[in-house]
Protein backbone atom coordinates (compact mmCIF):
# COMPACT_ATOMS: atom_id res chain seq x y z
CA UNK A 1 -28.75 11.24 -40.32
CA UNK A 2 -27.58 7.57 -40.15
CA UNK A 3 -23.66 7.30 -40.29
CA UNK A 4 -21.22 4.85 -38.96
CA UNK A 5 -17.90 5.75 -37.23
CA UNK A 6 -15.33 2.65 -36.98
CA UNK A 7 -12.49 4.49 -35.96
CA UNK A 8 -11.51 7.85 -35.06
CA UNK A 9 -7.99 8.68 -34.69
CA UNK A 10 -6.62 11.03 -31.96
CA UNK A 11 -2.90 11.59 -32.53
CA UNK A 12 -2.41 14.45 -30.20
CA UNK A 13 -5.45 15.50 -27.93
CA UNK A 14 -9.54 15.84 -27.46
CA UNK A 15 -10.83 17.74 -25.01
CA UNK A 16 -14.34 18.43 -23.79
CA UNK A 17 -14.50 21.54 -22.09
CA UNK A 18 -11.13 21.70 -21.14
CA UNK A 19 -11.10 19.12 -18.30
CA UNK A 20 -14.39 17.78 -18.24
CA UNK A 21 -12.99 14.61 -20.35
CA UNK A 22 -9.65 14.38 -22.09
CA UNK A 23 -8.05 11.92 -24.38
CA UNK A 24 -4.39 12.53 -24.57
CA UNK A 25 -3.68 10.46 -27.80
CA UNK A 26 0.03 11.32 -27.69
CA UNK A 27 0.95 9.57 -24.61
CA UNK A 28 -2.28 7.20 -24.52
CA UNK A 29 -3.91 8.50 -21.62
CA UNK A 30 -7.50 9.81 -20.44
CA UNK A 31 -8.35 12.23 -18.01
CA UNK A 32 -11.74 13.15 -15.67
CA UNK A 33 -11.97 16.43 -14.33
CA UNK A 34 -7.82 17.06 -14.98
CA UNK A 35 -6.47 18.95 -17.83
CA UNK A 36 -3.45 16.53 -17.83
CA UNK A 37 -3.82 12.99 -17.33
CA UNK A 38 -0.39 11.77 -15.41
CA UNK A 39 -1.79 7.83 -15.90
CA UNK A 40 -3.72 6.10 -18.58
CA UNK A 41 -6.66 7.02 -16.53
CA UNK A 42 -6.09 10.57 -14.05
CA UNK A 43 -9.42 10.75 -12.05
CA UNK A 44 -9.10 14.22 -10.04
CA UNK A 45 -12.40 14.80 -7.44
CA UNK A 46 -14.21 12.15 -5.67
CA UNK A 47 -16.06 9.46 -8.05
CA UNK A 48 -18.21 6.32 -7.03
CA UNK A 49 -18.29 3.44 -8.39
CA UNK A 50 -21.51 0.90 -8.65
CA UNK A 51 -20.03 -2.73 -8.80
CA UNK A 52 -16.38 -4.21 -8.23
CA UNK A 53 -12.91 -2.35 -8.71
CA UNK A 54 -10.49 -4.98 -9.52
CA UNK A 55 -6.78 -3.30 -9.00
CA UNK A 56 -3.74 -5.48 -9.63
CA UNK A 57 -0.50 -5.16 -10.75
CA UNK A 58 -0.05 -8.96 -11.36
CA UNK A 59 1.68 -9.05 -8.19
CA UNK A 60 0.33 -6.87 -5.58
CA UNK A 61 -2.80 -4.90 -4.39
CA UNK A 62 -2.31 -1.45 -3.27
CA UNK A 63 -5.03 1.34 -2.13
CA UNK A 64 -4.56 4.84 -0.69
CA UNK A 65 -2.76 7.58 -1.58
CA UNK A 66 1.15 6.54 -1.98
CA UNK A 67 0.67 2.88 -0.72
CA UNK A 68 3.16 1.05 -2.27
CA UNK A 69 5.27 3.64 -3.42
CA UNK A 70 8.92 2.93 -4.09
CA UNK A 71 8.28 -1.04 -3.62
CA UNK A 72 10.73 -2.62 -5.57
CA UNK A 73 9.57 -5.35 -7.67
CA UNK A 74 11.06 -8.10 -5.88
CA UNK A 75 8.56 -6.94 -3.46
CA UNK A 76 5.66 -9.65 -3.97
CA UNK A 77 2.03 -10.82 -3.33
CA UNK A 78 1.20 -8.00 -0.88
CA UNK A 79 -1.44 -5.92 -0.16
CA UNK A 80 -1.63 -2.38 1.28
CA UNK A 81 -4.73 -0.16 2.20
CA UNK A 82 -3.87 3.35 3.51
CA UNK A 83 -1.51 5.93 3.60
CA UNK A 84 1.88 5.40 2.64
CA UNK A 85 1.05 1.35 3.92
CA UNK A 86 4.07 -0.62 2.55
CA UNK A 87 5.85 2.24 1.21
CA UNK A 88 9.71 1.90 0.46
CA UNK A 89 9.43 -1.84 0.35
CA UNK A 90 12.86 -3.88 -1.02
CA UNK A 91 12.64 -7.73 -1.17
CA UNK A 92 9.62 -8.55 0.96
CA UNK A 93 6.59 -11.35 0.24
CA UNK A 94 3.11 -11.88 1.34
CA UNK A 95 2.87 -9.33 3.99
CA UNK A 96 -0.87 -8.17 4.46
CA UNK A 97 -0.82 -3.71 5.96
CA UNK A 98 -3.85 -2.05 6.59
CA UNK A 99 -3.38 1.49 8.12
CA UNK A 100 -1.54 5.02 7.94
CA UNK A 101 2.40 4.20 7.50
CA UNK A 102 1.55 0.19 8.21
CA UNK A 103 4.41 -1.97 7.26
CA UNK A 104 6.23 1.51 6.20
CA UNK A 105 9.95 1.25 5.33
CA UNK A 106 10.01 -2.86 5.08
CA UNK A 107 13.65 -4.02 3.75
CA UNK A 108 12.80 -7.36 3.97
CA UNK A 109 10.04 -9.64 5.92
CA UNK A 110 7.42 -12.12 4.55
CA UNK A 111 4.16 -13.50 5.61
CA UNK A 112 3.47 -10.95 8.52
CA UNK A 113 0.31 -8.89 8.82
CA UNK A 114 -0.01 -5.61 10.52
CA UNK A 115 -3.49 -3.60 11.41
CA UNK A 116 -2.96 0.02 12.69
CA UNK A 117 -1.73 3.39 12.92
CA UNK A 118 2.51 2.70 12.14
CA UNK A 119 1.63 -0.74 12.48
CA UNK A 120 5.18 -2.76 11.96
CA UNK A 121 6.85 0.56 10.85
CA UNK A 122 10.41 -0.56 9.71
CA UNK A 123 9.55 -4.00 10.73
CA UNK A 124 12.85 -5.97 9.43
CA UNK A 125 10.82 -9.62 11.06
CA UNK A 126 9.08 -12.59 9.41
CA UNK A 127 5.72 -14.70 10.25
CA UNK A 128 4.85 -11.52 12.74
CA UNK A 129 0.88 -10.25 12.97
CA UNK A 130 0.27 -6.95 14.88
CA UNK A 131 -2.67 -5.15 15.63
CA UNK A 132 -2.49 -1.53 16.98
CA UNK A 133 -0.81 1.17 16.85
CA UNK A 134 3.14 1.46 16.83
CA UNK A 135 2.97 -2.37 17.07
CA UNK A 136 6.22 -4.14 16.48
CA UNK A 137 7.54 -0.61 15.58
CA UNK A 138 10.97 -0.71 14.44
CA UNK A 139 11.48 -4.37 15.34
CA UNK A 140 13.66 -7.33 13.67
CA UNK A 141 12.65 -9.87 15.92
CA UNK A 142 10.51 -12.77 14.08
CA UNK A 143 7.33 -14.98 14.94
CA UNK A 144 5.80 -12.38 17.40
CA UNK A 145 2.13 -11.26 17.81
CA UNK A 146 1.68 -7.65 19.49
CA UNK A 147 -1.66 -6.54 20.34
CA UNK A 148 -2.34 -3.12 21.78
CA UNK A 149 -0.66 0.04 21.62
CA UNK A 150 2.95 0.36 21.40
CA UNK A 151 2.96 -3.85 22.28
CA UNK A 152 6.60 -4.99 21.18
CA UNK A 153 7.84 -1.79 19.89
CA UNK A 154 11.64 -1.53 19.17
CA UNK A 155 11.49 -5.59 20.18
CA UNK A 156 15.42 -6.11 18.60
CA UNK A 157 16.13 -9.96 18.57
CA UNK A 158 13.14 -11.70 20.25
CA UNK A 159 12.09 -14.51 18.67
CA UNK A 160 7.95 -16.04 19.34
CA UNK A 161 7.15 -13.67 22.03
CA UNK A 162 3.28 -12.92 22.49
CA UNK A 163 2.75 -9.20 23.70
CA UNK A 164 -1.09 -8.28 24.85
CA UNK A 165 -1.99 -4.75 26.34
CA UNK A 166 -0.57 -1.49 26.26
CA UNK A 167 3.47 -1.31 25.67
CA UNK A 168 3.77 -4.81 26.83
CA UNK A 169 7.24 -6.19 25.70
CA UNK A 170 8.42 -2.58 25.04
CA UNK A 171 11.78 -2.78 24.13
CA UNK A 172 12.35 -6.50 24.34
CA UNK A 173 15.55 -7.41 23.14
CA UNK A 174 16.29 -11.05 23.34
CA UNK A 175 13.39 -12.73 24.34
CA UNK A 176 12.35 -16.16 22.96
């Protein structure tokens, strides 16, 4: 048999035993291992992947399960890798979070980088890097650098203040 298929035309939906592989022609979307594609592709189970995953949204980069949810799109050029990582972000630039809750609950802030466990958690600062966790935690001071655990958290006003070791500059408040 020699036959030649341009086109086939799914208006509703194919399915190959039932959630092996779906095509959800109605709403444009394809599905692997999930009866019910949410996205125009719905992976559900673990898959690997030989070569390069490019993800972009034009803007930003995000990775892990809810990272970047509820960024607004005046939210730009970041990138988030973990758990909830720059989740609930309004009008905030170039910020770099790599961690469970990182850079979590950002209203605003730009260029700052945080590495760690609630790294820069409702961080309101600018031009800050942290790494550890609960660095800069709840902080609005701006041009720090926190290393260790809990270094700088709930630092208010301080302005260029260098915090290394364990809860060093806790609770600074106008240091510059």
């Amino acid at each position: 048999l020699n036959a030649t298929v341009k086109e086939i035309a799914i208006t509703e939906q194919l399915s190959f035993d039932n959630s092996t592989l779906v095509i959800d022609g109605e709403n444009n979307r394809v599905g692997i291992g999930t009866a019910s594609p949410s996205y125009k592709l719905s992976v559900s189970d673990d898959m690997s992947v030989s070569g390069r995953v490019h993800i972009d949204d034009g803007t930003n980069t995000f990775v892990g399960h809810l990272a970047g949810s509820n960024t607004t799109n005046t939210s730009a050029n970041s990138t988030a890798l973990g758990y909830l990582s720059l989740w609930k972000n309004i009008s905030s630039a170039n910020n770099t979070a790599i961690g469970f809750y990182s850079m979590r609950e950002r209203t605003n802030g730009e260029n700052n980088i945080a590495i760690g466990y609630y790294s820069q958690y409702n961080n309101q600062g600018n031009n800050s890097l942290s790494l550890g966790d609960f660095t800069l935690f709840a902080t609005t001071g701006w041009d720090n650098v926190a290393f260790g655990y809990s270094a700088m958290r709930f630092t208010t006003t301080g302005r260029r203040n260098v915090g290394i070791g364990s809860e060093s500059l806790i609770n600074n408040s106008t240091g510059q």
